[in-house]
N, C-alpha and C. Protein backbone atom coordinates (compact mmCIF):
# COMPACT_ATOMS: atom_id res chain seq x y z
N UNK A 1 -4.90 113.69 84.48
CA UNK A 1 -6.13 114.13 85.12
C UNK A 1 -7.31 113.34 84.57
N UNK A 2 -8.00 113.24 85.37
CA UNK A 2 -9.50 112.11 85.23
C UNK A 2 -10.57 112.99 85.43
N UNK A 3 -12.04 112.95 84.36
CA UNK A 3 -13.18 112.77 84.86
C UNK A 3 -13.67 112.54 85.95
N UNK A 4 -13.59 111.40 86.10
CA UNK A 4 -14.37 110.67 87.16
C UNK A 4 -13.64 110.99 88.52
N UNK A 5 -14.90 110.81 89.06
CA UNK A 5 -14.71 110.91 90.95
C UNK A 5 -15.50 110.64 91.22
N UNK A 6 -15.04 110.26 93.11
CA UNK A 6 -15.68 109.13 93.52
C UNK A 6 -16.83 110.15 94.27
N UNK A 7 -17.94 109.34 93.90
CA UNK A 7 -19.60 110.13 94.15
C UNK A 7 -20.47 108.61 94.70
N UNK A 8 -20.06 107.81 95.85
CA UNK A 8 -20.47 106.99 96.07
C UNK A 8 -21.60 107.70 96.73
N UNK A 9 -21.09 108.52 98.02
CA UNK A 9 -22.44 109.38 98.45
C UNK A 9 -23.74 109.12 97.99
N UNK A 10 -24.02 109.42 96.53
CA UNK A 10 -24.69 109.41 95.95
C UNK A 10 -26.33 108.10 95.83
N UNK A 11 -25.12 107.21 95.97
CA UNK A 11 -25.72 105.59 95.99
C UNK A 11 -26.56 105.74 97.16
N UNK A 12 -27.50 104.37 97.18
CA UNK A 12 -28.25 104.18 98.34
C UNK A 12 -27.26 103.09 99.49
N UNK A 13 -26.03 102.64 98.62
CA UNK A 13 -24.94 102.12 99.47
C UNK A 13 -23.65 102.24 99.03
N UNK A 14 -23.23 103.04 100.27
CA UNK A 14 -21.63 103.29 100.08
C UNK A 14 -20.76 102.98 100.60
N UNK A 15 -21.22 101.44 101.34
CA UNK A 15 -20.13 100.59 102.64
C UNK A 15 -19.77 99.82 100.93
N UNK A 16 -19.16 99.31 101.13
CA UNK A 16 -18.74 97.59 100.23
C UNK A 16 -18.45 96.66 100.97
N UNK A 17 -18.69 95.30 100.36
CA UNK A 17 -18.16 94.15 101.27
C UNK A 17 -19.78 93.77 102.11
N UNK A 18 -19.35 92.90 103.27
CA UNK A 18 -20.14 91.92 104.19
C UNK A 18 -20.70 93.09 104.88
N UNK A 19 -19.79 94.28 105.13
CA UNK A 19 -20.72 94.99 106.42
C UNK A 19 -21.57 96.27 105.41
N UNK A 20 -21.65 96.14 104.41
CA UNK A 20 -22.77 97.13 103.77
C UNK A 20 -24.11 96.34 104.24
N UNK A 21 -24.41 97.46 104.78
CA UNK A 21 -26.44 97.54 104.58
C UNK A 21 -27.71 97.93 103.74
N UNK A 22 -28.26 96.81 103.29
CA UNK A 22 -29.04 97.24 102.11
C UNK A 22 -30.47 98.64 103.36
N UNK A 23 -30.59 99.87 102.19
CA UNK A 23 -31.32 100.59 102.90
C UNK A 23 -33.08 99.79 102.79
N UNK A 24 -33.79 100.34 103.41
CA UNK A 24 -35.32 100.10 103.06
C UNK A 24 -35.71 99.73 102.55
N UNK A 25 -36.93 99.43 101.83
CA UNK A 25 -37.49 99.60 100.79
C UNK A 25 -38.29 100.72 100.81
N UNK A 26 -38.08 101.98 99.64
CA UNK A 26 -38.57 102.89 99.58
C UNK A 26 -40.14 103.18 98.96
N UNK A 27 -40.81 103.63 99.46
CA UNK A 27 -42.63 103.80 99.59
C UNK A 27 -42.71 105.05 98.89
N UNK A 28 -41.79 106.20 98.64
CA UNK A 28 -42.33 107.43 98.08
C UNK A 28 -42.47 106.81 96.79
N UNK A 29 -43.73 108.24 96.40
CA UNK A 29 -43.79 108.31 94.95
C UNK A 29 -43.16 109.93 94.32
N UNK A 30 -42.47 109.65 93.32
CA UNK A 30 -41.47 110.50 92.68
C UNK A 30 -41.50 110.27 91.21
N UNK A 31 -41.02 110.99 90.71
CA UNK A 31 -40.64 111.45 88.96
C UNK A 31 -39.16 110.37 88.85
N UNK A 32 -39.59 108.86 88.23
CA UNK A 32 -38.58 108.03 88.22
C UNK A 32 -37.92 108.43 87.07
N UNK A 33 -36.24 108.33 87.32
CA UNK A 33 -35.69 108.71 86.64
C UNK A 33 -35.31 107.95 85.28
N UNK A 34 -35.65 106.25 85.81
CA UNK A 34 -35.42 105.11 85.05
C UNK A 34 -36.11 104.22 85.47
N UNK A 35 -36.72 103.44 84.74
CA UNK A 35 -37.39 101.94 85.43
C UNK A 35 -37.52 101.49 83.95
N UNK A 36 -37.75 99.47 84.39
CA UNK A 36 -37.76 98.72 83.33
C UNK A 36 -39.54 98.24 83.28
N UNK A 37 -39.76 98.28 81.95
CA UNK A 37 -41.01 97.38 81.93
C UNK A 37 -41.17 96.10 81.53
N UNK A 38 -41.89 95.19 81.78
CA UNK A 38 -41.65 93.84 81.91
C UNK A 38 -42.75 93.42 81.29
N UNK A 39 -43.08 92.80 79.99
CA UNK A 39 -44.64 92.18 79.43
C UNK A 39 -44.44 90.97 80.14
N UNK A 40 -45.78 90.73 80.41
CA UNK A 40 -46.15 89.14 81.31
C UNK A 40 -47.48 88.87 80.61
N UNK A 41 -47.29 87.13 80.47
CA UNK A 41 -48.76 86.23 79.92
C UNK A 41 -49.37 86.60 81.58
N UNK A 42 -48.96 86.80 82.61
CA UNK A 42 -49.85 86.22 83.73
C UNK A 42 -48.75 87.63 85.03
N UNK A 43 -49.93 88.42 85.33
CA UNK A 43 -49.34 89.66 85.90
C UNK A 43 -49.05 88.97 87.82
N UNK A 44 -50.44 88.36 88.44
CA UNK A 44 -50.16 87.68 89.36
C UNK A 44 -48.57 86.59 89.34
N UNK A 45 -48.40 85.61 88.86
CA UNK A 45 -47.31 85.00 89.20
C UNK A 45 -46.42 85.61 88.93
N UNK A 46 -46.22 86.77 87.51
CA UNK A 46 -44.96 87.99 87.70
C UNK A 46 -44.62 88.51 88.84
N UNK A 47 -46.05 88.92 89.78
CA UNK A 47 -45.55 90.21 90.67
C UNK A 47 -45.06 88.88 92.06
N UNK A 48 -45.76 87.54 91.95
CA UNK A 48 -45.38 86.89 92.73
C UNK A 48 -44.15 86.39 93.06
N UNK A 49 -43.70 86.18 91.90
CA UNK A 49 -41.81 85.71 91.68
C UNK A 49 -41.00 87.39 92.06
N UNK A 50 -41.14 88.11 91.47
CA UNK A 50 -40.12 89.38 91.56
C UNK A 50 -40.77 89.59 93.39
N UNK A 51 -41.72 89.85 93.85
CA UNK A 51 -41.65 89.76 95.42
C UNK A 51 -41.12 88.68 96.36
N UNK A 52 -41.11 87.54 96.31
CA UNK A 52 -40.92 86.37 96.91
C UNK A 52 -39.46 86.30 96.26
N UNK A 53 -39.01 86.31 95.03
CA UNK A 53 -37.73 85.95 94.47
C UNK A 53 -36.53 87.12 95.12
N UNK A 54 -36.95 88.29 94.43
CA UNK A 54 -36.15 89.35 94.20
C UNK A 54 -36.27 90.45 95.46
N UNK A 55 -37.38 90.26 96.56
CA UNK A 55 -37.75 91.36 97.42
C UNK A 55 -38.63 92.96 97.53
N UNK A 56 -38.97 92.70 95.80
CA UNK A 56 -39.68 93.68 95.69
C UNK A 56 -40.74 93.90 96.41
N UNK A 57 -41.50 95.15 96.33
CA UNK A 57 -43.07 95.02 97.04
C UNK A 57 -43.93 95.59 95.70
N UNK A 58 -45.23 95.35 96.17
CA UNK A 58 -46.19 96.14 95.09
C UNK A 58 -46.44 97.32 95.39
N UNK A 59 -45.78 98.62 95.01
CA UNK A 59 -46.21 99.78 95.40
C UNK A 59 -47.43 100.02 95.26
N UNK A 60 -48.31 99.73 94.07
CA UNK A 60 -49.67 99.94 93.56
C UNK A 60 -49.63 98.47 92.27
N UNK A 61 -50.98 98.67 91.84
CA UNK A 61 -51.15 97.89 90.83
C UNK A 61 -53.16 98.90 90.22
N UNK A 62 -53.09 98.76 89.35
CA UNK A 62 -54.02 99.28 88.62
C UNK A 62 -54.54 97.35 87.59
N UNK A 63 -55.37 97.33 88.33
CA UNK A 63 -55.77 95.61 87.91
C UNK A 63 -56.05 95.58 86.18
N UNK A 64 -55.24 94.39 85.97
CA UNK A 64 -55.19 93.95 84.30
C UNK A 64 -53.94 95.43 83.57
N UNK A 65 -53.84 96.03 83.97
CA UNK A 65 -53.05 96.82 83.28
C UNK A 65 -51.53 97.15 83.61
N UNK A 66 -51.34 97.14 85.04
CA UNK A 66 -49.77 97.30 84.99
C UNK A 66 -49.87 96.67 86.99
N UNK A 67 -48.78 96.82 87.39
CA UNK A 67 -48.20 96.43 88.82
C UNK A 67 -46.59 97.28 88.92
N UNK A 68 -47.18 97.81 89.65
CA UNK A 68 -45.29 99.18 89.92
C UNK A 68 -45.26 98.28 90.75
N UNK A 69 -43.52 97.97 90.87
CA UNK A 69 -42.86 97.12 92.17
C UNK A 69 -41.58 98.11 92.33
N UNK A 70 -41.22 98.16 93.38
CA UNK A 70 -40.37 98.61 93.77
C UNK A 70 -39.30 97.88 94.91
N UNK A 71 -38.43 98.20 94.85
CA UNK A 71 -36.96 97.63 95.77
C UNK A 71 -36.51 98.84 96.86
N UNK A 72 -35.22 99.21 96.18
CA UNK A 72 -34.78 100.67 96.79
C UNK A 72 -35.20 101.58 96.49
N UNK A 73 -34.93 103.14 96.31
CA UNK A 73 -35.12 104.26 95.94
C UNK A 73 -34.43 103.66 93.85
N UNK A 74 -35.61 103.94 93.48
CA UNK A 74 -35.05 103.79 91.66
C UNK A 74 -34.77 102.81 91.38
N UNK A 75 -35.22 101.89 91.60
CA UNK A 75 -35.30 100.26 91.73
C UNK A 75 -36.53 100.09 91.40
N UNK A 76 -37.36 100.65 90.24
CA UNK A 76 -38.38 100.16 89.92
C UNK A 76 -38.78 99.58 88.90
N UNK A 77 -39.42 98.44 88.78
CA UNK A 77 -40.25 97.99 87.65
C UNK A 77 -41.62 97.92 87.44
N UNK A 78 -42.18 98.04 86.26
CA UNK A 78 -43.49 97.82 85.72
C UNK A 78 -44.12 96.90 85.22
N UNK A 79 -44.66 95.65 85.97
CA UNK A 79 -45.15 94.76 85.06
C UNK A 79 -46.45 94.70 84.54
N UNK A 80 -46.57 94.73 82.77
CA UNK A 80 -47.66 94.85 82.16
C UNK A 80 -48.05 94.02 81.21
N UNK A 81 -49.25 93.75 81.05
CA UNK A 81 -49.46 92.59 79.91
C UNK A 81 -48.85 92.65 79.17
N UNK A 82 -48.73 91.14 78.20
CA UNK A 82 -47.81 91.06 76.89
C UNK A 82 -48.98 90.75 76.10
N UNK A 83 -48.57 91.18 74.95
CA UNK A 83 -49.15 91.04 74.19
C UNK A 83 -49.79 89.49 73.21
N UNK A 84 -51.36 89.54 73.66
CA UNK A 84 -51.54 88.01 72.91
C UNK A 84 -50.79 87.57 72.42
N UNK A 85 -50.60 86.21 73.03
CA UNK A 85 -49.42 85.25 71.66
C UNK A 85 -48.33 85.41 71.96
N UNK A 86 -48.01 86.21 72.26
CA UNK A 86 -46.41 86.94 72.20
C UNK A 86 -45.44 85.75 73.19
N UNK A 87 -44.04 85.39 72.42
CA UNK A 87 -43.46 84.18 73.21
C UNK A 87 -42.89 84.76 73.99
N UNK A 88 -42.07 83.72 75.44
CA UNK A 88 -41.46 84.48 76.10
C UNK A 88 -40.15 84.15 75.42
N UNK A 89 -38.86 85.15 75.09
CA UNK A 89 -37.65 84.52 74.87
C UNK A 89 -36.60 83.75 75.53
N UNK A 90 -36.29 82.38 74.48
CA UNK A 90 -35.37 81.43 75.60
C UNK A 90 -34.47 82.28 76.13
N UNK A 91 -33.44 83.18 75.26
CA UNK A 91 -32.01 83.81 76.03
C UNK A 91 -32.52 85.11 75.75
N UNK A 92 -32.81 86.05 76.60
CA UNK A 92 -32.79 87.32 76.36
C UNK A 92 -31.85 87.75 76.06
N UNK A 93 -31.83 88.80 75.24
CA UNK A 93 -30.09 89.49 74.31
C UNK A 93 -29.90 90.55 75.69
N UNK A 94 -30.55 91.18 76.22
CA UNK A 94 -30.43 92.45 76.99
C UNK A 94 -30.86 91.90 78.64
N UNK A 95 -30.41 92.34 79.68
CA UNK A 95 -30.14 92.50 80.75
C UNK A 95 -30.60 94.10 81.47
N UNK A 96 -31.29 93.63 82.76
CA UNK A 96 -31.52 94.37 83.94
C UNK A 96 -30.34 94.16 85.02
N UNK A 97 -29.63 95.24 85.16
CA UNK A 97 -29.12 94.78 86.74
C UNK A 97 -29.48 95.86 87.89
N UNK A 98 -29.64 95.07 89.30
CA UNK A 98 -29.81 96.07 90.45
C UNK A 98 -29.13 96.40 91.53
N UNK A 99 -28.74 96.81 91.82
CA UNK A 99 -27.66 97.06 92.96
C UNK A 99 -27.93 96.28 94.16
N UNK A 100 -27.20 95.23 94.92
CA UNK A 100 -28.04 94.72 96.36
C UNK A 100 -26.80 94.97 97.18
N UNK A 101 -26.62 93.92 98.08
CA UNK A 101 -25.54 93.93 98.93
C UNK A 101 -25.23 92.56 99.03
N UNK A 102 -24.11 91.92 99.88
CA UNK A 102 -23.73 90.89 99.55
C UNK A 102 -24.22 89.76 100.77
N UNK A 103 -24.99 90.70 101.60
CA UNK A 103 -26.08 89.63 102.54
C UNK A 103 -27.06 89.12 101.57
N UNK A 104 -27.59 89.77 100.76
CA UNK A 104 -28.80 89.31 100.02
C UNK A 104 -28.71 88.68 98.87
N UNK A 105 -27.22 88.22 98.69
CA UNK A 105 -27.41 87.19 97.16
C UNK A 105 -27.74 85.82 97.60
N UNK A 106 -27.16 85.31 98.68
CA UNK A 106 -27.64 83.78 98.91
C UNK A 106 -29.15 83.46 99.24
N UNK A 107 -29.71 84.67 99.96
CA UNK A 107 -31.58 83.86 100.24
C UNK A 107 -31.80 84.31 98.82
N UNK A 108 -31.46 85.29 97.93
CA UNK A 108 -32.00 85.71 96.32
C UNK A 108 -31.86 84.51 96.02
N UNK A 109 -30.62 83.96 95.48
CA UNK A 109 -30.14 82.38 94.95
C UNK A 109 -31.44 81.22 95.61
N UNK A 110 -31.47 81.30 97.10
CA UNK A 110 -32.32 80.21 97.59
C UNK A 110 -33.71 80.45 96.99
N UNK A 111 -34.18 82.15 96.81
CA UNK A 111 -35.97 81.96 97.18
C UNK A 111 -35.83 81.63 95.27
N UNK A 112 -35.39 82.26 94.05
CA UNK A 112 -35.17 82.35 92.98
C UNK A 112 -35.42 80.37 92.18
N UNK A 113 -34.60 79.82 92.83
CA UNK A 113 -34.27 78.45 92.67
C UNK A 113 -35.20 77.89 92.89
N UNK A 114 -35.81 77.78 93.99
CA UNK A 114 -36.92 77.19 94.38
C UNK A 114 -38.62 77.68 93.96
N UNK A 115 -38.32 78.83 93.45
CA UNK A 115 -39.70 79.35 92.58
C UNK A 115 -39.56 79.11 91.95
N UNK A 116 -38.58 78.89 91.10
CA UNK A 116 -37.99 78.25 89.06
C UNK A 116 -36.81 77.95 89.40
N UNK A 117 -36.99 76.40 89.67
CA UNK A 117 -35.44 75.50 89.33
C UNK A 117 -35.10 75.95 88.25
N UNK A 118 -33.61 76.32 88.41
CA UNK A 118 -32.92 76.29 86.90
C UNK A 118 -32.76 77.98 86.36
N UNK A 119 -33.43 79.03 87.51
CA UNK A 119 -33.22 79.62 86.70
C UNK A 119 -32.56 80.85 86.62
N UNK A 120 -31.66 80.54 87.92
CA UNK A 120 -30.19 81.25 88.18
C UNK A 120 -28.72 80.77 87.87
N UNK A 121 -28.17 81.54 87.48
CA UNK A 121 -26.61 81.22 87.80
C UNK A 121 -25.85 81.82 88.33
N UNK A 122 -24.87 81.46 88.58
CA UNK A 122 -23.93 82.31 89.89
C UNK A 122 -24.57 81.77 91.28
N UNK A 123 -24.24 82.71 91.88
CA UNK A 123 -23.24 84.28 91.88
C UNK A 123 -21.43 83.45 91.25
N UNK A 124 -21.42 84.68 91.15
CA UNK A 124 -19.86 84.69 90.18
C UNK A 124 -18.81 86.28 90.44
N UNK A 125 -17.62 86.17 90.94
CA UNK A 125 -17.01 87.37 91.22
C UNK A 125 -16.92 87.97 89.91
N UNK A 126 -16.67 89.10 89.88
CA UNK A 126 -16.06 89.87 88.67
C UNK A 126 -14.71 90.55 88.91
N UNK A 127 -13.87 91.20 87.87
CA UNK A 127 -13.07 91.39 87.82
C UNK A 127 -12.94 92.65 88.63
N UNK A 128 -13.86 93.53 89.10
CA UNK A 128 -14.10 94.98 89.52
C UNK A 128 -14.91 94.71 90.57
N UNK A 129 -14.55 93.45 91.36
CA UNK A 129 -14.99 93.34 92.52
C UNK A 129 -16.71 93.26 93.32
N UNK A 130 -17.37 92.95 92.20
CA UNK A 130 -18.73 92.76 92.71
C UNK A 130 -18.73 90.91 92.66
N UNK A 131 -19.96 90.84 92.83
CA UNK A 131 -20.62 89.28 93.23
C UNK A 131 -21.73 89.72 92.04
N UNK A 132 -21.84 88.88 91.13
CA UNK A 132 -23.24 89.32 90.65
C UNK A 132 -23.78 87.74 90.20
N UNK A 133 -25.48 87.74 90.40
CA UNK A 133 -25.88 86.58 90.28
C UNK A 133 -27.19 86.77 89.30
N UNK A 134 -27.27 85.58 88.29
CA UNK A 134 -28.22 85.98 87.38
C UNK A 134 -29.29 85.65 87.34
N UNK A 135 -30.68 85.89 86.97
CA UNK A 135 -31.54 85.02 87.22
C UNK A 135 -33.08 85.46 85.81
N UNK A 136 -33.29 84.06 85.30
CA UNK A 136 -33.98 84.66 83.99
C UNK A 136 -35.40 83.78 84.67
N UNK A 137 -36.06 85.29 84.60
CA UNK A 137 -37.89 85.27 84.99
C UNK A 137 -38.60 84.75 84.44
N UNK A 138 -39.83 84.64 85.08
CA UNK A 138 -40.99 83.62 84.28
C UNK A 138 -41.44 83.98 83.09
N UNK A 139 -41.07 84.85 82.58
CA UNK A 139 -41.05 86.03 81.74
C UNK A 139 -40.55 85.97 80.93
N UNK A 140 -39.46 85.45 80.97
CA UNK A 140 -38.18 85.76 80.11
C UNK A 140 -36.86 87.20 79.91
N UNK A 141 -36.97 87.64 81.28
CA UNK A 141 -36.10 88.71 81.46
C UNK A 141 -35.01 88.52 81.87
N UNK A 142 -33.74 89.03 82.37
CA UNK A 142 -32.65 88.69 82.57
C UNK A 142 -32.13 89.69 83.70
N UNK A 143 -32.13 88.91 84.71
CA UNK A 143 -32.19 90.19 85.71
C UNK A 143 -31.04 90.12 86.63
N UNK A 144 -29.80 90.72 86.28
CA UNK A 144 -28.78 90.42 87.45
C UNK A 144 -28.78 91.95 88.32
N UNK A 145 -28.22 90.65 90.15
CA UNK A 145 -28.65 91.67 90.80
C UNK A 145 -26.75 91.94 91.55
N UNK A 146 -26.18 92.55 91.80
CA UNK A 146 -24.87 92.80 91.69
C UNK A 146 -24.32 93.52 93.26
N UNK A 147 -23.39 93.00 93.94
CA UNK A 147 -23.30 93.78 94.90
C UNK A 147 -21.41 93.45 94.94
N UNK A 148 -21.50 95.06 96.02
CA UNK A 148 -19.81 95.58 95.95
C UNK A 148 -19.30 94.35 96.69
N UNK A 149 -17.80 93.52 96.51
CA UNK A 149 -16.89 93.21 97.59
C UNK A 149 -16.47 94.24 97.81
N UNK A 150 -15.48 93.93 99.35
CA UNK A 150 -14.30 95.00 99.60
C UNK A 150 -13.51 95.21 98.60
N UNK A 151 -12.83 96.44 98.73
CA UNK A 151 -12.05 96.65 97.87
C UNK A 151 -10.92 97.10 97.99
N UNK A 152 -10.08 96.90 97.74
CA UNK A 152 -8.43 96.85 98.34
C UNK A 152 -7.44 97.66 97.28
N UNK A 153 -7.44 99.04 97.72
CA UNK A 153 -7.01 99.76 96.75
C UNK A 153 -5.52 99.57 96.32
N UNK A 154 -4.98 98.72 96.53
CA UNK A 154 -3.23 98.02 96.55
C UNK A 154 -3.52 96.66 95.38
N UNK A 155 -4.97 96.09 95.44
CA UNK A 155 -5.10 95.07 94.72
C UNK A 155 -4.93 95.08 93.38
N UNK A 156 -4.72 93.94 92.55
CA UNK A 156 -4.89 94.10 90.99
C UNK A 156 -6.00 94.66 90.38
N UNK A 157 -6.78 94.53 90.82
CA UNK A 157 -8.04 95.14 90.38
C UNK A 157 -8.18 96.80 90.43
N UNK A 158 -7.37 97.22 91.76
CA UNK A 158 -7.45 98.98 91.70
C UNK A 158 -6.19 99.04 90.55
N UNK A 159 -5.69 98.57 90.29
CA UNK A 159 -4.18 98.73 89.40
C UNK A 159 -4.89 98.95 87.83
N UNK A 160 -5.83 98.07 87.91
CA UNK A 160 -6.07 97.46 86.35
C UNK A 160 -7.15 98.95 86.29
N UNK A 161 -7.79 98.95 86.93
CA UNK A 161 -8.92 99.93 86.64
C UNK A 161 -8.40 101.57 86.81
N UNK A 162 -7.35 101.58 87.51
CA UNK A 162 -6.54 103.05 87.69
C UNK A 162 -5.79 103.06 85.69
N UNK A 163 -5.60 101.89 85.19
CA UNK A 163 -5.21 101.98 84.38
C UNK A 163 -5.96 102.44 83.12
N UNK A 164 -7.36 102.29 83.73
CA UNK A 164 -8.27 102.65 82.51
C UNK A 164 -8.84 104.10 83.13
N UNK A 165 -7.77 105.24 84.27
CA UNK A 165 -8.33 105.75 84.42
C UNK A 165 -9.12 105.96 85.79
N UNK A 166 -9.75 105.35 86.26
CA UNK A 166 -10.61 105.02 87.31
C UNK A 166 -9.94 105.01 88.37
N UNK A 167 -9.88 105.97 89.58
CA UNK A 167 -8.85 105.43 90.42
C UNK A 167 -9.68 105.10 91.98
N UNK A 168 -9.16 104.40 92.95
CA UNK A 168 -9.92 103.79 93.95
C UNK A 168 -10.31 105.29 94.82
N UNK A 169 -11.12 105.43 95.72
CA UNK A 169 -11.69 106.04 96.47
C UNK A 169 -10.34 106.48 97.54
N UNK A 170 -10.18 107.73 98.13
CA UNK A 170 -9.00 107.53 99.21
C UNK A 170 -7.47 107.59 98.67
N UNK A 171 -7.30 107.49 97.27
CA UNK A 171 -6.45 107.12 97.07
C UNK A 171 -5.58 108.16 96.11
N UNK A 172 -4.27 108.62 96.51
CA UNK A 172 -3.91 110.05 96.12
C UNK A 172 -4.06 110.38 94.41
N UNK A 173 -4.84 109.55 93.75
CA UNK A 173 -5.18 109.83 92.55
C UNK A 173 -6.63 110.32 92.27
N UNK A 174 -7.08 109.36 93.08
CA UNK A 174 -8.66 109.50 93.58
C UNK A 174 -9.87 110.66 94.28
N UNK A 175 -9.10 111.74 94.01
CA UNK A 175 -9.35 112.98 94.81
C UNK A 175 -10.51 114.12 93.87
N UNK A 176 -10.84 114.77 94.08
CA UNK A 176 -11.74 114.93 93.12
C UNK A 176 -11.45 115.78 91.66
N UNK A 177 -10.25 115.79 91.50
CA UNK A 177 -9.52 116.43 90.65
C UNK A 177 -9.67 117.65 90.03
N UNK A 178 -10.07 118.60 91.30
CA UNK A 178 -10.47 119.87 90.61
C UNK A 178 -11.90 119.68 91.27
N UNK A 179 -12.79 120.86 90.61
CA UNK A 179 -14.15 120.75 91.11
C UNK A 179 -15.22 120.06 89.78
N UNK A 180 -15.96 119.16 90.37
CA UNK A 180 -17.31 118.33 89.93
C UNK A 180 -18.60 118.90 90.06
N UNK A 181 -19.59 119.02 89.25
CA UNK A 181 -21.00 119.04 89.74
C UNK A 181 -22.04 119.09 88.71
C-alpha cells in the first residue's frame, strides 16, 4: 500500500504530452501560497526578460521597490532591488522550476536566447518523463521551466517509478488506496 495518489485534478494541467493546454494567465489577487523573490541591479530589464522571455505579466509594481509577475495561478515572482554592490552569481547553487506545457518550451528557448545568448540549455528529457529547459537570468537565477510528456503506463519509466512506489494514474495499483484528504 502507497501514500501517494494521483491528485492531478489539482494542477492547473492535467492533459500530458503535445495536447495539454497551458491555462491563462491568472489576474486574481490571493494569499500566495509560495512565490520566489528575485534581487535585481536593474528592476526594468528584470521585469523585461521574465515577460518577453518566460511569459509572465506585471500584475502590479510599486516603483523602485518590488514588481509581482505572475504566469499561472501560483506562478509568482517578486522582483526587488539587490542590494548595492551585491554580485550577480556565475552558477547559482539553487533552482526555480515552473510547470509549462510542451507547446511552450521552443518559443521559451527562442524568446530566452535571443534576449541573452547563452543563457539556456536544453530542453532535455528526463527520466520521469518531462522536457525541462534551463535558463539562468540577467540576474543570476536559475529558472527551469518543465513540462509533462505522455506517459505510457507499460513504459520503463512507470516500472521504475512504481518501484519507488509511485504508481501511474489508471493503473490497478494507482487507485486511491483507501481514502485521501
Amino acid at each position: 500500500m502507497s501514500d501517494f495518489f494521483n491528485a492531478f485534478e489539482m494542477g492547473p494541467v492535467s492533459e500530458r504530452g503535445p495536447k495539454a493546454v497551458a491555462p491563462e494567465v491568472f489576474r486574481g489577487i490571493y494569499a500566495m501560497p509560495v512565490f520566489v523573490t528575485v534581487p535585481t541591479s536593474d528592476l526594468a530589464a528584470s521585469t523585461d526578460f521574465w515577460v518577453r522571455g518566460f511569459g509572465f505579466i506585471e500584475l502590479f509594481s510599486i516603483p523602485g521597490q518590488v514588481v509581482h509577475l505572475r504566469r499561472w495561478a501560483f506562478q509568482d515572482v517578486l522582483l526587488v532591488p539587490a542590494e548595492a554592490g551585491a554580485e550577480v552569481p556565475e552558477v547559482p547553487a539553487m533552482s526555480v522550476s515552473f510547470l509549462c506545457v510542451l507547446s511552450e518550451i521552443d518559443p521559451l528557448v527562442k524568446a530566452c536566447s535571443e534576449l541573452v545568448p547563452g543563457s539556456v540549455t536544453g530542453p532535455r528529457d528526463t527520466p520521469w518523463r518531462t522536457r525541462d529547459v534551463e535558463v539562468i537570468t540577467p540576474e543570476g537565477a536559475r529558472v527551469v521551466f518543465t513540462a509533462a510528456q505522455e506517459f505510457d503506463p507499460d513504459s520503463q519509466e512507470a516500472h521504475d517509478l512504481a518501484s519507488a512506489g509511485i504508481f501511474a494514474p489508471g493503473s490497478a495499483e494507482g487507485g486511491h488506496n483507501g481514502v485521501h484528504g
